[in-house]
C-alpha atoms as a PDB file:
ATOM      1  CA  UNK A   1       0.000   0.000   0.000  1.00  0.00           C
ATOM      2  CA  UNK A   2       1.283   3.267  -1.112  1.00  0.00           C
ATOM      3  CA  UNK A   3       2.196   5.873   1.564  1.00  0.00           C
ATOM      4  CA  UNK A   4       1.324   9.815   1.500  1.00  0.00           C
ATOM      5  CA  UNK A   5       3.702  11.893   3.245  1.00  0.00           C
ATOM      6  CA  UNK A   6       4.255  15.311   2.967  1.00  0.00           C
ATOM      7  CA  UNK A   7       7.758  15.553   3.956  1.00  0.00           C
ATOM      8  CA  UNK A   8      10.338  12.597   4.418  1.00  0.00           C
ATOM      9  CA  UNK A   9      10.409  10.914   7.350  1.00  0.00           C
ATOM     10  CA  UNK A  10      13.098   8.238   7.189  1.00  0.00           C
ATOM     11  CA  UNK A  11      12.890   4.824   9.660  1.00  0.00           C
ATOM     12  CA  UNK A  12      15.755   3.822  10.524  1.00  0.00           C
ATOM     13  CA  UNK A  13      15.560   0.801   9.201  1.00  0.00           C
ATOM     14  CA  UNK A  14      14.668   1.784   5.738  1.00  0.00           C
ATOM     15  CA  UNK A  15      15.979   2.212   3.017  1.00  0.00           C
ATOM     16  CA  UNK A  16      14.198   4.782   0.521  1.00  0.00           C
ATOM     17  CA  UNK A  17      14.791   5.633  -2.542  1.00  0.00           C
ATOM     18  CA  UNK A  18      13.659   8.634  -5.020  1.00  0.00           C
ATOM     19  CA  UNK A  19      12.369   6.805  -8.307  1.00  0.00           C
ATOM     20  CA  UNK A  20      10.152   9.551 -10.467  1.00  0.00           C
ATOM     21  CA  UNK A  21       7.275  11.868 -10.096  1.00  0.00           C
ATOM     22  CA  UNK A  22       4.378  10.579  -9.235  1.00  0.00           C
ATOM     23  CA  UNK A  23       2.676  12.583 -12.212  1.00  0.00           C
ATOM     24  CA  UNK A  24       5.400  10.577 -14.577  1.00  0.00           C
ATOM     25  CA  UNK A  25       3.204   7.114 -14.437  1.00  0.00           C
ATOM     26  CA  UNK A  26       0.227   6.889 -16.021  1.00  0.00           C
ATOM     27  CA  UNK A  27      -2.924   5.087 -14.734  1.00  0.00           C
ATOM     28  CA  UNK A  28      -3.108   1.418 -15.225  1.00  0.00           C
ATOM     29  CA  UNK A  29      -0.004   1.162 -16.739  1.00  0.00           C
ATOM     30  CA  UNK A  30       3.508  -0.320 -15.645  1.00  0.00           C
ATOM     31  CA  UNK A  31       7.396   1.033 -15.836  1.00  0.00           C
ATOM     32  CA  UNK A  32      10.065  -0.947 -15.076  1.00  0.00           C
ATOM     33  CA  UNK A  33      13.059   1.206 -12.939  1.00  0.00           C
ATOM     34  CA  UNK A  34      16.539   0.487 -11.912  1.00  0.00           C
ATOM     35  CA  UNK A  35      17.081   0.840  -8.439  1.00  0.00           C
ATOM     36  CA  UNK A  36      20.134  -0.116  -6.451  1.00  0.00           C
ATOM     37  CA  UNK A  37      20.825  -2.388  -9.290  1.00  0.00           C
ATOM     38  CA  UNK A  38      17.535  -3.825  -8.846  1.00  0.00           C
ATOM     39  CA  UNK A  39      15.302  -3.767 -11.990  1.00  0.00           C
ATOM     40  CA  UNK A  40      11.658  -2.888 -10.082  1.00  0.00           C
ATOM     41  CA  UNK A  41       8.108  -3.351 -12.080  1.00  0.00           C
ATOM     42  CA  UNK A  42       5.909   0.361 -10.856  1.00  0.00           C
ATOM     43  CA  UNK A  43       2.097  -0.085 -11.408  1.00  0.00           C
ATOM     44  CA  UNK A  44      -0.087   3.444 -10.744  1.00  0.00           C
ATOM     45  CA  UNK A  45      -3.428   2.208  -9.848  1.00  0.00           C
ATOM     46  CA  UNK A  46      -5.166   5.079  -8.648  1.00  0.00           C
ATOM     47  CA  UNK A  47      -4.617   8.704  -8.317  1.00  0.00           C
ATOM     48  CA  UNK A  48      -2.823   7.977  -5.195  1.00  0.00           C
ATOM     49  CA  UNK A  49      -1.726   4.610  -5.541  1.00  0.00           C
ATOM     50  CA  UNK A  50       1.251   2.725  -6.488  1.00  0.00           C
ATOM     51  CA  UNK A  51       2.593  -0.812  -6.421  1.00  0.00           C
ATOM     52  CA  UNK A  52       6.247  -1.570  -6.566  1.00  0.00           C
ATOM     53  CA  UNK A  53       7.247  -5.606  -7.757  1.00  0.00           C
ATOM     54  CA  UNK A  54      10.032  -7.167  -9.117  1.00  0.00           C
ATOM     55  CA  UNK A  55      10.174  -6.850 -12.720  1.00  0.00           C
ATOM     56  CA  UNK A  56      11.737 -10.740 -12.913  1.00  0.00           C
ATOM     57  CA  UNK A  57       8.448 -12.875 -13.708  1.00  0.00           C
ATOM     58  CA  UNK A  58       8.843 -15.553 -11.414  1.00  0.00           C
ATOM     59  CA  UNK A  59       7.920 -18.176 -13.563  1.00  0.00           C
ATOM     60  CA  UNK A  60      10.024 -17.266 -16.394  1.00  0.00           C
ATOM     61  CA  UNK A  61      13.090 -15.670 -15.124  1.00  0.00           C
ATOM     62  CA  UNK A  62      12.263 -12.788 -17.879  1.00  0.00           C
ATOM     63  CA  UNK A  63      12.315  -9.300 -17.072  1.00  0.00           C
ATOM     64  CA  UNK A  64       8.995  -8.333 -18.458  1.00  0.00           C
ATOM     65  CA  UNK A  65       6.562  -7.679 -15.139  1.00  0.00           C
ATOM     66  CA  UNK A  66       6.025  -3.994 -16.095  1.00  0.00           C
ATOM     67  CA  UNK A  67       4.103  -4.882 -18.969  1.00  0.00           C
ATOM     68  CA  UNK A  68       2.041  -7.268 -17.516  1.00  0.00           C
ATOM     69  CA  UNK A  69      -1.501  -6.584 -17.664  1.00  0.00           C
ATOM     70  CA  UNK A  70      -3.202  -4.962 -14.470  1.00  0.00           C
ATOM     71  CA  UNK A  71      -6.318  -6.191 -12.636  1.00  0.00           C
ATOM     72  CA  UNK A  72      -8.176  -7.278  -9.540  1.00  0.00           C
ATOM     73  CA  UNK A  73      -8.960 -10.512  -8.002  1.00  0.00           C
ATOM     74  CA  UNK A  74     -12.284  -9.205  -5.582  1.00  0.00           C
ATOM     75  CA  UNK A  75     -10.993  -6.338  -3.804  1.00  0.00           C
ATOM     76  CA  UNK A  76      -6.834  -7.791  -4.381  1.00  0.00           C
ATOM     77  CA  UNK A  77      -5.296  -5.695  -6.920  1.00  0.00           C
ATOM     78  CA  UNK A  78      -3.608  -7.964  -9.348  1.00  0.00           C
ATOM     79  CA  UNK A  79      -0.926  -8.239 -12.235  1.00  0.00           C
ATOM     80  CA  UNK A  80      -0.593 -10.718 -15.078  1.00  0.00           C
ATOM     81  CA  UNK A  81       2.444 -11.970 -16.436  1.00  0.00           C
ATOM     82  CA  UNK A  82       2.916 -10.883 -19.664  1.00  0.00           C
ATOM     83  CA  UNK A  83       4.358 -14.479 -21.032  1.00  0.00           C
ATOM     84  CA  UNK A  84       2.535 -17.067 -19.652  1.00  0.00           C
ATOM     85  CA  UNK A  85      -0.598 -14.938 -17.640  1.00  0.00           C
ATOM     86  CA  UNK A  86       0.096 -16.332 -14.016  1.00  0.00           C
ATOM     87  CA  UNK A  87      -1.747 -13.746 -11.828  1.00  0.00           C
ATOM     88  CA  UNK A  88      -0.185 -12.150  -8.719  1.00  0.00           C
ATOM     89  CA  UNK A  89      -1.396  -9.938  -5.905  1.00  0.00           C
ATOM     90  CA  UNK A  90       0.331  -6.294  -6.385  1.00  0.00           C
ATOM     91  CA  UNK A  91       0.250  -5.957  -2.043  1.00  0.00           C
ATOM     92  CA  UNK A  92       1.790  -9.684  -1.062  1.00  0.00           C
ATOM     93  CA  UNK A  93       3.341 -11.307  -4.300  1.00  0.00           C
ATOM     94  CA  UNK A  94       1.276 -14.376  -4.158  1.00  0.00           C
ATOM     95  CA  UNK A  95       0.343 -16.070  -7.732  1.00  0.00           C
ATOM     96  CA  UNK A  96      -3.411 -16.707  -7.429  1.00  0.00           C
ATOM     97  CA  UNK A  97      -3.157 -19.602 -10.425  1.00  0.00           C
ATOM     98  CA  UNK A  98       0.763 -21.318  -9.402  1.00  0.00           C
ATOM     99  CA  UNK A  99       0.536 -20.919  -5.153  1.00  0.00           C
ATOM    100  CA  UNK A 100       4.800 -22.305  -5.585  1.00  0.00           C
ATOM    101  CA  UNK A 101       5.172 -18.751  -7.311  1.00  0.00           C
ATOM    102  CA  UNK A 102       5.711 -15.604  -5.458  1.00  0.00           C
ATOM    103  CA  UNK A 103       6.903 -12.490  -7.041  1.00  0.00           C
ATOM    104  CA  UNK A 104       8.974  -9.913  -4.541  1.00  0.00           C
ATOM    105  CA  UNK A 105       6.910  -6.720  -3.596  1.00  0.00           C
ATOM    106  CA  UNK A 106       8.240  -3.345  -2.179  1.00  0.00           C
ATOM    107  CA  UNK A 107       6.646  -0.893  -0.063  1.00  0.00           C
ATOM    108  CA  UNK A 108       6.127   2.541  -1.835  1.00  0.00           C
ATOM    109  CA  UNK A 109       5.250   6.256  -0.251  1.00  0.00           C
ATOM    110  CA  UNK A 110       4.411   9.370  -1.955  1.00  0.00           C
ATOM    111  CA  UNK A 111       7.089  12.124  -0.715  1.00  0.00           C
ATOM    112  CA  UNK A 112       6.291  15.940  -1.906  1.00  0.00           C
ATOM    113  CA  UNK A 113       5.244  14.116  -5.241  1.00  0.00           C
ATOM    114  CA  UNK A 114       7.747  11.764  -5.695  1.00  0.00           C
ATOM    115  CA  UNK A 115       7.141   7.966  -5.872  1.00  0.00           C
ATOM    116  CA  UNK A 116       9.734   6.182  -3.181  1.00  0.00           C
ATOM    117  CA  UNK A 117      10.175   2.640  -3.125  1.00  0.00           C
ATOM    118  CA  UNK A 118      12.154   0.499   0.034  1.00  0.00           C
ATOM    119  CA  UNK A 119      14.055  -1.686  -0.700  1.00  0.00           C
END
């Protein structure tokens, strides 16, 4: 779940770092972004929203999560692999149709319009 702060507050256990503005992703739509070495999937869901993932698609190895095709499961918002459509939950990484699978999910905040992601 995606974090609104108006000024950074730093844990002290966290590690956050500056990806984009907010205003830079569009609305149902996925960006991959290298962070820390780390290639990271972004998915803006609402206004206020976004979801940070592993671009690796578990299942594949590939490095294609970003354009997987967004979704819901109920009230669980959801991404499909783009290769072989396993579904995941964007908030806890579990894959809905392979239970084995899990894809690694970050926590994200919203600092002075800036998407951060913890990694």
């Amino acid at each position: 779940m995606t974090v609104i702060l108006d000024r950074a507050e730093d844990l002290a256990t966290a590690t956050w770092h500056s990806v984009c503005p907010l205003d830079e992703l569009e609305l149902a739509w996925g960006e991959a972004a290298l962070i820390e070495g780390r290639q990271v999937a972004l998915f803006r869901t609402a206004p206020d929203q976004v979801f940070a993932v592993a671009q690796q698609d578990p299942a594949t190895l590939a490095n294609v999560m970003a354009r997987g095709i967004i979704g819901s499961r109920g009230s669980r918002p959801t991404i499909a692999s783009p290769l072989h459509k396993e579904v995941y939950d964007l908030e806890t990484g579990e894959c809905f149709t392979h239970p084995e699978l899990k894809l690694a999910t970050y926590a994200t905040r919203i600092v002075d319009g800036y998407i951060e992601v913890e990694l």
